[in-house]
PDB file of N, CA and C in Angstrom:
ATOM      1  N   UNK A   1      22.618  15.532  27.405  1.00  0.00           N
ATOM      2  CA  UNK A   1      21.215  15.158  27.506  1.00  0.00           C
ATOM      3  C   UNK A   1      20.357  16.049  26.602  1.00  0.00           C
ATOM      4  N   UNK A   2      20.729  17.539  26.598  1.00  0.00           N
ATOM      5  CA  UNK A   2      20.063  17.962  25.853  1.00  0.00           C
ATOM      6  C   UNK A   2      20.151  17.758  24.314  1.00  0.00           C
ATOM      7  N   UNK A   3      21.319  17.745  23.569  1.00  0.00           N
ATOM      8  CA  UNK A   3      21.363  17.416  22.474  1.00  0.00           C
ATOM      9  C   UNK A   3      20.570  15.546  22.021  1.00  0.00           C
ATOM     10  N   UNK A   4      20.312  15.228  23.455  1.00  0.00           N
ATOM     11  CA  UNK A   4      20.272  13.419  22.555  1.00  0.00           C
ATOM     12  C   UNK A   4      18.648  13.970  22.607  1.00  0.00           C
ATOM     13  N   UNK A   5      17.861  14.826  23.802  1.00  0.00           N
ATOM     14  CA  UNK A   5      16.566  15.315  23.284  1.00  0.00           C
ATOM     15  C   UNK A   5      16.554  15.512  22.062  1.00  0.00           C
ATOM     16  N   UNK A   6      16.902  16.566  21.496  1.00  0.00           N
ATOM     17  CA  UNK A   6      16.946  17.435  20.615  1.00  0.00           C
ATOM     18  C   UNK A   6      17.294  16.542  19.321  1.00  0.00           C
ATOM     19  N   UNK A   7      17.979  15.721  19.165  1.00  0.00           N
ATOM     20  CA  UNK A   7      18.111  14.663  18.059  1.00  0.00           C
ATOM     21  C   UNK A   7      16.983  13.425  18.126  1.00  0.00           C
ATOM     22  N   UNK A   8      16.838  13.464  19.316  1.00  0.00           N
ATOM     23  CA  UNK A   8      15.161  12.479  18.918  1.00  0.00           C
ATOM     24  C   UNK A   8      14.130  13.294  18.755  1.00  0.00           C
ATOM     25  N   UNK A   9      14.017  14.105  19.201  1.00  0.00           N
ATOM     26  CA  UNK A   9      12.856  15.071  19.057  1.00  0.00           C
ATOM     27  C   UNK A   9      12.981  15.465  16.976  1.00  0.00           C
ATOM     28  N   UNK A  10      14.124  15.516  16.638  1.00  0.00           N
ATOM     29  CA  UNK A  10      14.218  15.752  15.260  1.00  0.00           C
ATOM     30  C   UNK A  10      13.755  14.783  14.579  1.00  0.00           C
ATOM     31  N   UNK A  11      14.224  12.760  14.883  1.00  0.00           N
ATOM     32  CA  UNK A  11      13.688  11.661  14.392  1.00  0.00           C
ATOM     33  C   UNK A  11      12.234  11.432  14.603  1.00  0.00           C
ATOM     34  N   UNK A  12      11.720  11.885  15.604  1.00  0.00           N
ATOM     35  CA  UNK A  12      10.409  11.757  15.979  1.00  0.00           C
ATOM     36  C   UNK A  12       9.651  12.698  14.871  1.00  0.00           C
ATOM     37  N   UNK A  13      10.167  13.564  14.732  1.00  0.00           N
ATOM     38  CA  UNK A  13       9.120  14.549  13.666  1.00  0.00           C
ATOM     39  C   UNK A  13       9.730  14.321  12.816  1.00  0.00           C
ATOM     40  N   UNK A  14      10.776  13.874  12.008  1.00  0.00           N
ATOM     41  CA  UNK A  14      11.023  13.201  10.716  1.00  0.00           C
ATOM     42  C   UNK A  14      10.049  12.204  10.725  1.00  0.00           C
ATOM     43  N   UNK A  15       9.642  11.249  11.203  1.00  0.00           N
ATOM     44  CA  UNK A  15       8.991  10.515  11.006  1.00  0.00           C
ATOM     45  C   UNK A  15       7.298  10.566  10.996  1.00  0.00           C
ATOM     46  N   UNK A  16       6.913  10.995  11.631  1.00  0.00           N
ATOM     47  CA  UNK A  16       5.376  12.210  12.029  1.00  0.00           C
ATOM     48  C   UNK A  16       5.445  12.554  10.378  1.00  0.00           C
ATOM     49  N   UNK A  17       6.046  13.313   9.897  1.00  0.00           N
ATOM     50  CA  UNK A  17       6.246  14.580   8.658  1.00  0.00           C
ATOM     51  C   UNK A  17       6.150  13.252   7.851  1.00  0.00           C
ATOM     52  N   UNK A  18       6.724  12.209   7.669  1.00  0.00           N
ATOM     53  CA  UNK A  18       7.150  11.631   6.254  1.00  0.00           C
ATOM     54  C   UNK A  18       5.720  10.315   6.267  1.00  0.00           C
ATOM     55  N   UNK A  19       5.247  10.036   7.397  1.00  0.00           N
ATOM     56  CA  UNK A  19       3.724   8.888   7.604  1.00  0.00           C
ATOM     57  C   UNK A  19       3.120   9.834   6.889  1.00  0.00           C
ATOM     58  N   UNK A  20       2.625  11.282   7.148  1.00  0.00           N
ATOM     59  CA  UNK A  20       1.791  12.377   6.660  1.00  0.00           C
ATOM     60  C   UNK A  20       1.892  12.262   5.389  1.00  0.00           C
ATOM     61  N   UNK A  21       2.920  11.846   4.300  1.00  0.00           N
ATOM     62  CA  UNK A  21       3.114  12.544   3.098  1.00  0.00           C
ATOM     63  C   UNK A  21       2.748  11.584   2.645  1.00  0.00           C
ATOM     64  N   UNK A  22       3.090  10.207   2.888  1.00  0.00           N
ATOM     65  CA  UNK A  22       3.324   9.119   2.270  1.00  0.00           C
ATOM     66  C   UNK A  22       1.497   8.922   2.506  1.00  0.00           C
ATOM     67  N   UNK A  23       0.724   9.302   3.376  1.00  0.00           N
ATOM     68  CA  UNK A  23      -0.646   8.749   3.836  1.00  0.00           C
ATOM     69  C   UNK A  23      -1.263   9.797   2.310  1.00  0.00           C
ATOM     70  N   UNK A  24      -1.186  10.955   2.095  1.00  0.00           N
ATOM     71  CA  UNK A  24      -1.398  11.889   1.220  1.00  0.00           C
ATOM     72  C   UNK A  24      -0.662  10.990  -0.019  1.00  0.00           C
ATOM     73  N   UNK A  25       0.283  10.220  -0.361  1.00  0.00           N
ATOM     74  CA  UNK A  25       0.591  10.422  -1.869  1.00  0.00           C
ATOM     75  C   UNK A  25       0.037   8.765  -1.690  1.00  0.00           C
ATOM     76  N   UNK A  26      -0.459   7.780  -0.861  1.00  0.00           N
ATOM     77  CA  UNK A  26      -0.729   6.442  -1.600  1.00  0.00           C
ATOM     78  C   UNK A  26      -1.950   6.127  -0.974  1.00  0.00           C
ATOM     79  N   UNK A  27      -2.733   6.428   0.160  1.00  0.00           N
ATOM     80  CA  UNK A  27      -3.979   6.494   0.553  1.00  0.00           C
ATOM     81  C   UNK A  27      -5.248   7.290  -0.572  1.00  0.00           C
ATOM     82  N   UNK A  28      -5.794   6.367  -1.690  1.00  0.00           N
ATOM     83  CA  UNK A  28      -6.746   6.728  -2.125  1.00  0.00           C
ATOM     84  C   UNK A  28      -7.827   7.687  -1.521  1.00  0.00           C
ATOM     85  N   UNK A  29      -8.157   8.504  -1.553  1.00  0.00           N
ATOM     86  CA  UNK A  29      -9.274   9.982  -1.096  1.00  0.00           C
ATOM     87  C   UNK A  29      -8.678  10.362   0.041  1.00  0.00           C
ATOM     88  N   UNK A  30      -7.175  10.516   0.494  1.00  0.00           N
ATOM     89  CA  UNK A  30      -7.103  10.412   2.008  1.00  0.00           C
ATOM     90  C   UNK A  30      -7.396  12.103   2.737  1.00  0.00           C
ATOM     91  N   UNK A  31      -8.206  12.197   3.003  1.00  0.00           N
ATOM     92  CA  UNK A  31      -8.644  13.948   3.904  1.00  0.00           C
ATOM     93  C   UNK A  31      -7.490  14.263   4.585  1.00  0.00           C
ATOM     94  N   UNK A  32      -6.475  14.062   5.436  1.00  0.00           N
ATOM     95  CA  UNK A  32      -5.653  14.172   6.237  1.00  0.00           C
ATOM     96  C   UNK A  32      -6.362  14.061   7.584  1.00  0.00           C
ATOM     97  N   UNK A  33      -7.775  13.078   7.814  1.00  0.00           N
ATOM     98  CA  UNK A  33      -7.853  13.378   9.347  1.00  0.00           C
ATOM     99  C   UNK A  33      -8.225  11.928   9.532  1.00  0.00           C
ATOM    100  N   UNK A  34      -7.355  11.419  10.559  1.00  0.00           N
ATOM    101  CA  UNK A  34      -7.710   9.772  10.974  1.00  0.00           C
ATOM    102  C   UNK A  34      -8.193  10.029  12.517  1.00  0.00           C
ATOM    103  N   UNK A  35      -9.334   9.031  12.482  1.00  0.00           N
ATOM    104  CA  UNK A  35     -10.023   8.201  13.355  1.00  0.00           C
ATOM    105  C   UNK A  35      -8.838   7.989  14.582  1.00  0.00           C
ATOM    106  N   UNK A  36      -7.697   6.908  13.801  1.00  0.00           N
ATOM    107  CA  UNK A  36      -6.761   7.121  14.843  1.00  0.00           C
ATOM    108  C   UNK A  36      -5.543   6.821  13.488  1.00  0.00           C
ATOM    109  N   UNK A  37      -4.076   6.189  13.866  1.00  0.00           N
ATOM    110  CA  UNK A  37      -3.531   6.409  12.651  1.00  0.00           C
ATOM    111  C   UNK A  37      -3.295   5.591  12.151  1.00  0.00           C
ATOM    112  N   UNK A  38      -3.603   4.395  11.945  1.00  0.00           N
ATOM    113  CA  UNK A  38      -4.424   2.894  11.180  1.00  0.00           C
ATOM    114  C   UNK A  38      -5.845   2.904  10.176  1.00  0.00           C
ATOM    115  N   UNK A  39      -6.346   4.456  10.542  1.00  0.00           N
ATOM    116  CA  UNK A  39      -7.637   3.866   9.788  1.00  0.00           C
ATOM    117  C   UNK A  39      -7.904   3.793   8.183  1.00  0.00           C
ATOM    118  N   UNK A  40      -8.569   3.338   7.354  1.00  0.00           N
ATOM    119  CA  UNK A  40      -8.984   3.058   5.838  1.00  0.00           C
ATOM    120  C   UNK A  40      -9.507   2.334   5.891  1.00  0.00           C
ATOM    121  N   UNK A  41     -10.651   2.152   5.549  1.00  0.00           N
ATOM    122  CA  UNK A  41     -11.555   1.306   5.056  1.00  0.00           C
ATOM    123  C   UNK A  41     -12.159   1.175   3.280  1.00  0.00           C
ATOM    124  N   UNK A  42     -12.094  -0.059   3.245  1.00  0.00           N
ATOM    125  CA  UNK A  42     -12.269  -0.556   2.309  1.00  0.00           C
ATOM    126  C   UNK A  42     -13.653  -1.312   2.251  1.00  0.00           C
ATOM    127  N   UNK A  43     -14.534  -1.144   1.399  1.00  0.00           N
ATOM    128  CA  UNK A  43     -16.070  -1.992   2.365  1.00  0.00           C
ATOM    129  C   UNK A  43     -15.918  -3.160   0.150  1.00  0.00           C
ATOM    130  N   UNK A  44     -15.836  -2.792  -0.343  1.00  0.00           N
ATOM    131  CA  UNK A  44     -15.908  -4.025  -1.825  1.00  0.00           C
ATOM    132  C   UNK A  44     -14.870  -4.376  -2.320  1.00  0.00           C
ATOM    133  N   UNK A  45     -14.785  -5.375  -3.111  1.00  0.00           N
ATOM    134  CA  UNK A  45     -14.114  -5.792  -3.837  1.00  0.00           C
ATOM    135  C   UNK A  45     -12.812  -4.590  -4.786  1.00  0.00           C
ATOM    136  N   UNK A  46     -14.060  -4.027  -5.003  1.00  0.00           N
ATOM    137  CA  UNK A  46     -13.604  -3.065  -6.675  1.00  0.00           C
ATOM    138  C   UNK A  46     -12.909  -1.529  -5.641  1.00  0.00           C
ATOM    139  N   UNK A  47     -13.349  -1.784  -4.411  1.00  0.00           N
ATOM    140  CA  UNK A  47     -12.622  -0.873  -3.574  1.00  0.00           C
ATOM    141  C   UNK A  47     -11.243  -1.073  -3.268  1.00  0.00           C
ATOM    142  N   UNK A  48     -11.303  -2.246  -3.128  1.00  0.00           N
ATOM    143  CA  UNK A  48     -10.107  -2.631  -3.063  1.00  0.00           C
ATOM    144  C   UNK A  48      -8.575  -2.533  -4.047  1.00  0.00           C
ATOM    145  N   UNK A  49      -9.569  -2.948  -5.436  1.00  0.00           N
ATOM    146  CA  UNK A  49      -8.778  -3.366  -6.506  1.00  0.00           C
ATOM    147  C   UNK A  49      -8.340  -1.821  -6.444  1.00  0.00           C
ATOM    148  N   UNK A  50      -9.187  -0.625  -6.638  1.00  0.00           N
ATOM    149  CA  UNK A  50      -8.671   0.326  -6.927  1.00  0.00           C
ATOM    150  C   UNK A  50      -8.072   1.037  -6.014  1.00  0.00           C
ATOM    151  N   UNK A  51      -7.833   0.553  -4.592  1.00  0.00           N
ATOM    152  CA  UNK A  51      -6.762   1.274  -4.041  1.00  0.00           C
ATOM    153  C   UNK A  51      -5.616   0.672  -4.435  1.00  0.00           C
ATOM    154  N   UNK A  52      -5.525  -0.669  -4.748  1.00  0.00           N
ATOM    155  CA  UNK A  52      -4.130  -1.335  -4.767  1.00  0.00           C
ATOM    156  C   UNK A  52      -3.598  -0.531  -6.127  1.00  0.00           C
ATOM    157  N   UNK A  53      -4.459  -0.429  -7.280  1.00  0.00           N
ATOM    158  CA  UNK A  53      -3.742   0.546  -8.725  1.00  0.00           C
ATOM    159  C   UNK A  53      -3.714   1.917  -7.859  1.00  0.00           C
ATOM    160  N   UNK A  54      -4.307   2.073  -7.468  1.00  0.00           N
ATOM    161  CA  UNK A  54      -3.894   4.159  -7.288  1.00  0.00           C
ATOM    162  C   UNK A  54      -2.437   3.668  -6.833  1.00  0.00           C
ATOM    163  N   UNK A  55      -1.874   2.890  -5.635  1.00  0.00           N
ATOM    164  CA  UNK A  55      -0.900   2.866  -4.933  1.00  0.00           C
ATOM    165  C   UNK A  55       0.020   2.702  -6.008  1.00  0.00           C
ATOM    166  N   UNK A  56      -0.389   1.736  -6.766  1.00  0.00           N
ATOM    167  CA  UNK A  56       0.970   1.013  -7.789  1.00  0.00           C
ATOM    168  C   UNK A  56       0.922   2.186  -8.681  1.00  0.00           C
ATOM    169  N   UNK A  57       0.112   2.824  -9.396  1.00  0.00           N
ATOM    170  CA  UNK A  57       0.101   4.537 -10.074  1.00  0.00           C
ATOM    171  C   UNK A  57       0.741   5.301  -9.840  1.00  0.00           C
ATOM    172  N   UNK A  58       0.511   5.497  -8.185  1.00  0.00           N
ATOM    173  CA  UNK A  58       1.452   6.965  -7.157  1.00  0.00           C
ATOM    174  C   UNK A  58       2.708   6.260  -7.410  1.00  0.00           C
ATOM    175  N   UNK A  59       3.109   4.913  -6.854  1.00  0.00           N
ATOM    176  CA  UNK A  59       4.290   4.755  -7.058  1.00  0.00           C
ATOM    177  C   UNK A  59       4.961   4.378  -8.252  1.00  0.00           C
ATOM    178  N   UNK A  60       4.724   4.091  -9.686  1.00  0.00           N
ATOM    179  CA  UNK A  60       5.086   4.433 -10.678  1.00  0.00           C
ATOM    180  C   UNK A  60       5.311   5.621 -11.005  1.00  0.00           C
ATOM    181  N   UNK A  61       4.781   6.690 -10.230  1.00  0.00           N
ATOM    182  CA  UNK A  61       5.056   8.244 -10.868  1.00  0.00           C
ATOM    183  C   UNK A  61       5.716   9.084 -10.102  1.00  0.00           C
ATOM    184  N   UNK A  62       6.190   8.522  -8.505  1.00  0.00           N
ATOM    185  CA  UNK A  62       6.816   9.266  -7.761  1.00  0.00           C
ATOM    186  C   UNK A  62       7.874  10.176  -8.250  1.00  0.00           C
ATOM    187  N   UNK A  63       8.572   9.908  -8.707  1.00  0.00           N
ATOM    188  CA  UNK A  63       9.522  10.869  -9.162  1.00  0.00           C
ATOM    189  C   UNK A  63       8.776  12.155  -9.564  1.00  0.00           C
ATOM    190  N   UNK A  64       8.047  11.917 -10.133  1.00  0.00           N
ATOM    191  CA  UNK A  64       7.313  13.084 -10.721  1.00  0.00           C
ATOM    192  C   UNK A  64       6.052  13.741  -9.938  1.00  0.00           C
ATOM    193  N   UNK A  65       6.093  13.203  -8.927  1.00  0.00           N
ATOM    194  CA  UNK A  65       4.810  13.938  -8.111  1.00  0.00           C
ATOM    195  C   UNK A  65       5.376  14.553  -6.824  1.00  0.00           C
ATOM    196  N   UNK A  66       6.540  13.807  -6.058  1.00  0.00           N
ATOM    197  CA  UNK A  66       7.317  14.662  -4.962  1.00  0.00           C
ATOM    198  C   UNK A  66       7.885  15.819  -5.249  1.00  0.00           C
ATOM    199  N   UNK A  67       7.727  16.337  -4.506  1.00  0.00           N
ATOM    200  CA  UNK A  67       8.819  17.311  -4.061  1.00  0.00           C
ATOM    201  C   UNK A  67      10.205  16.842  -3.283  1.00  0.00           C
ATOM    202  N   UNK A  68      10.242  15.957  -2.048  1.00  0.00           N
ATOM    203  CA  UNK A  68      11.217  15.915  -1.791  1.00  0.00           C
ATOM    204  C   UNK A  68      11.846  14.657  -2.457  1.00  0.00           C
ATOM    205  N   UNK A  69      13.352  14.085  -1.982  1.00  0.00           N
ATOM    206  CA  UNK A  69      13.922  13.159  -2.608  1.00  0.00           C
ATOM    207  C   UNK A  69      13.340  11.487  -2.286  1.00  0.00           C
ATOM    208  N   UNK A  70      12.162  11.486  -2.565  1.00  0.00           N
ATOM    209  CA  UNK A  70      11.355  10.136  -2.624  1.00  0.00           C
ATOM    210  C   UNK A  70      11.401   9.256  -4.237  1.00  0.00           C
ATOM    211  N   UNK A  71      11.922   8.293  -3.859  1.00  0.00           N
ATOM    212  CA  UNK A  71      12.354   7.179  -5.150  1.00  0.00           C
ATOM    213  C   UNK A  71      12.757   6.187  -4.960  1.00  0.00           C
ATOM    214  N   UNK A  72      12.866   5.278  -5.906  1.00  0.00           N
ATOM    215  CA  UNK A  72      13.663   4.204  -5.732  1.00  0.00           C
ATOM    216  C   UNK A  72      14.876   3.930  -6.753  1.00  0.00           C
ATOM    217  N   UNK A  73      16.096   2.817  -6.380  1.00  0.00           N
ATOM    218  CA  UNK A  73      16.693   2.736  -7.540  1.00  0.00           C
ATOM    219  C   UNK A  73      16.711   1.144  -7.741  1.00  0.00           C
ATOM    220  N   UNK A  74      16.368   0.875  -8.725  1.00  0.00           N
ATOM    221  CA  UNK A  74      16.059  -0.088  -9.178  1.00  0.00           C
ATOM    222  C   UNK A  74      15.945  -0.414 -10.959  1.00  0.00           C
ATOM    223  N   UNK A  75      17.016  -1.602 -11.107  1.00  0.00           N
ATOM    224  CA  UNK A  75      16.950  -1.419 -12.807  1.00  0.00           C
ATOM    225  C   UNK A  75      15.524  -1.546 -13.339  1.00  0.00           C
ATOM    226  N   UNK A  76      14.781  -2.744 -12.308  1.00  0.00           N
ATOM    227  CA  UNK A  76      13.396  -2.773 -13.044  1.00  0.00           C
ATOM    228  C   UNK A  76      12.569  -1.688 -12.159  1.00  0.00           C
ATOM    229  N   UNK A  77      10.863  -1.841 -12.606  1.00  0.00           N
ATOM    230  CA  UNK A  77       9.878  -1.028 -11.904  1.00  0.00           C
ATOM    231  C   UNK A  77      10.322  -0.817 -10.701  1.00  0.00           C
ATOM    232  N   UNK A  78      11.162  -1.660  -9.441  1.00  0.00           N
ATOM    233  CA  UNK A  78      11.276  -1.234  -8.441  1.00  0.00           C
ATOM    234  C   UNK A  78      10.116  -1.633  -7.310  1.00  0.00           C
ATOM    235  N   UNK A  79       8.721  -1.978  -7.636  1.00  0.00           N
ATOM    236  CA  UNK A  79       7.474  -2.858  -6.916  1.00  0.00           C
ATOM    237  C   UNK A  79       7.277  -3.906  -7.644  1.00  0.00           C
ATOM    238  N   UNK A  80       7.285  -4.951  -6.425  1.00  0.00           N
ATOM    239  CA  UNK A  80       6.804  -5.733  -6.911  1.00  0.00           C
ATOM    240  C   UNK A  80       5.993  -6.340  -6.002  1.00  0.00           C
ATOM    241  N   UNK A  81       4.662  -7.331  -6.609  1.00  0.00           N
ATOM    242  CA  UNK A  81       3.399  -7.484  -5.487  1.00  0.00           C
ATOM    243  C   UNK A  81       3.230  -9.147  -6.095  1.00  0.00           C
ATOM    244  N   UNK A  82       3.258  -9.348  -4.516  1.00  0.00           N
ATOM    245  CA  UNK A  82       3.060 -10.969  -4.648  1.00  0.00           C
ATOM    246  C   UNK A  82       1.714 -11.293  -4.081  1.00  0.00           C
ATOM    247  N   UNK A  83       1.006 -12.415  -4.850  1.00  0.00           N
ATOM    248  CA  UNK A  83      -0.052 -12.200  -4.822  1.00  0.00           C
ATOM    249  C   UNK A  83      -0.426 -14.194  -4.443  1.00  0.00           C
ATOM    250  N   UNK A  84      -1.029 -14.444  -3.524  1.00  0.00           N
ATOM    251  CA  UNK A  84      -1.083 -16.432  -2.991  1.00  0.00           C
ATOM    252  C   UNK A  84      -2.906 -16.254  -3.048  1.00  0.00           C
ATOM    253  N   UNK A  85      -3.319 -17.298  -4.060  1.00  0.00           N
ATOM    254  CA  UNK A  85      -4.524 -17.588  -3.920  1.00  0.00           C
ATOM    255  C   UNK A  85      -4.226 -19.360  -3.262  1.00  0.00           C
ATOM    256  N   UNK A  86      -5.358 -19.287  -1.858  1.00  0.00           N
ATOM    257  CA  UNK A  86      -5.783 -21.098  -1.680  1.00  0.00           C
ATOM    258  C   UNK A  86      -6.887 -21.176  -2.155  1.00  0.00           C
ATOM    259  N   UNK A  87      -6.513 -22.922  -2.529  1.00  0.00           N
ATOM    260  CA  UNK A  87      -7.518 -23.767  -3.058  1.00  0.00           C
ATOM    261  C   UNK A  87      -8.895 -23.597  -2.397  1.00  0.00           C
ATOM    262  N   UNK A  88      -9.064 -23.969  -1.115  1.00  0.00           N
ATOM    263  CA  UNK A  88     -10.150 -23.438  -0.505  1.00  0.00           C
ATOM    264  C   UNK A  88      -9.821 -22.951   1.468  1.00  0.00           C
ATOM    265  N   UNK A  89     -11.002 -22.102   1.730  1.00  0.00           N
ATOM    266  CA  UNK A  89     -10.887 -21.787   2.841  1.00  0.00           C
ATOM    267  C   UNK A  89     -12.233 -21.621   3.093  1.00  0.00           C
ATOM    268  N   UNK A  90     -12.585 -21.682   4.831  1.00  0.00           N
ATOM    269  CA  UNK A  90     -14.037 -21.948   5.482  1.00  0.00           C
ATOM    270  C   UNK A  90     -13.405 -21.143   6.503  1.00  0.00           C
ATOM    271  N   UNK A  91     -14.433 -20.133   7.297  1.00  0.00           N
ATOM    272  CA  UNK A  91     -14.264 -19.253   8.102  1.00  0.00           C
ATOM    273  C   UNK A  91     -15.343 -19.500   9.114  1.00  0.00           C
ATOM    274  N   UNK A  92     -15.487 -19.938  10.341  1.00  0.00           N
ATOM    275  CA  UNK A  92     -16.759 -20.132  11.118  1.00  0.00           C
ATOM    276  C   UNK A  92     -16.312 -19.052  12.102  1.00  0.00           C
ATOM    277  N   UNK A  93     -17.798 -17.820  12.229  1.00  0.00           N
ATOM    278  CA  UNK A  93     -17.895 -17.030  12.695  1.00  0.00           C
ATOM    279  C   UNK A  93     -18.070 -17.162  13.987  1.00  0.00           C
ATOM    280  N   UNK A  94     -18.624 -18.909  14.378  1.00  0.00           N
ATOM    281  CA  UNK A  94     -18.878 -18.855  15.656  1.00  0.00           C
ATOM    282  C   UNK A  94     -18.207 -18.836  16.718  1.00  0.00           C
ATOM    283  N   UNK A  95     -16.747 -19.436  16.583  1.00  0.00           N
ATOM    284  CA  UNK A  95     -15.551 -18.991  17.105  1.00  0.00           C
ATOM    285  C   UNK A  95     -14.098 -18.332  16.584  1.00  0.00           C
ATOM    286  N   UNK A  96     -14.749 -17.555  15.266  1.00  0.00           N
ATOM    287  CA  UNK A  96     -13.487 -16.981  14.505  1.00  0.00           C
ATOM    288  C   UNK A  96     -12.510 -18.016  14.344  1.00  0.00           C
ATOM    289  N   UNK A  97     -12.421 -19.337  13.706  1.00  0.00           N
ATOM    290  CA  UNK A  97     -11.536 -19.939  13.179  1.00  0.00           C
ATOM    291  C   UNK A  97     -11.544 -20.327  11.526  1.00  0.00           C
ATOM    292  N   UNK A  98     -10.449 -19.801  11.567  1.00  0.00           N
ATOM    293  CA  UNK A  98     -10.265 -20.198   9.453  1.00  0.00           C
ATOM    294  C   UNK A  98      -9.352 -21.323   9.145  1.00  0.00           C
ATOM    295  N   UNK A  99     -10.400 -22.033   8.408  1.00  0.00           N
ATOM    296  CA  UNK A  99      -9.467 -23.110   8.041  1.00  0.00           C
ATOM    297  C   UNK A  99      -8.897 -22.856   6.404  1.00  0.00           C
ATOM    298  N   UNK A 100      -8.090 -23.117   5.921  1.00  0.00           N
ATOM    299  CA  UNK A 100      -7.298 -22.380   4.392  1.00  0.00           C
ATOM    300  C   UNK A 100      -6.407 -23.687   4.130  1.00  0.00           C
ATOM    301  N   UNK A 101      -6.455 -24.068   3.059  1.00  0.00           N
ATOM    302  CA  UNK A 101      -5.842 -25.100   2.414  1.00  0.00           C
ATOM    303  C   UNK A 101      -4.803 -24.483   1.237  1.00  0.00           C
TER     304      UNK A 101
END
């Protein structure tokens, strides 16, 4: 019993330790202090656009910005981002329903 503690207690803070790093190397301005551990806000457009390049940036350069063994192997870039525009969509606020074609 004590060792299966002691081995989750190790996965549990492996995981704690590695949200932390990863929130620090792809969270645009990230302070290290959340609201709770979901939060970022994004309030424009161009806010947006430029978190999605910082992310695709950090992760084009990982190799070169970790310290520990963070990478990918992959013959190509290794990300790839799929991106679905619809034709049209209507959002009525009055009962939160979206209609999307």
């Amino acid at each position: 019993l004590v060792f299966f503690g002691l081995s989750n207690q190790l996965v549990v803070s492996f995981k704690e330790e590695n949200t932390v790093a990863f929130k620090h190397l792809f969270l645009k301005g990230y302070s290290g202090t959340d609201e709770d551990d979901y939060s970022c806000s994004i309030y424009t457009q161009q806010d947006a656009y430029d978190s999605i390049f910082y992310v695709i940036n950090q992760y084009r350069n990982l190799k070169n910005i970790s310290l520990g063994t963070l990478g990918y192997e992959h013959e190509e870039s290794g990300l790839k981002i799929c991106k679905q525009q619809y034709k049209r969509g209507t959002m009525l606020p009055s009962n939160d329903t979206l209609n999307i074609d």
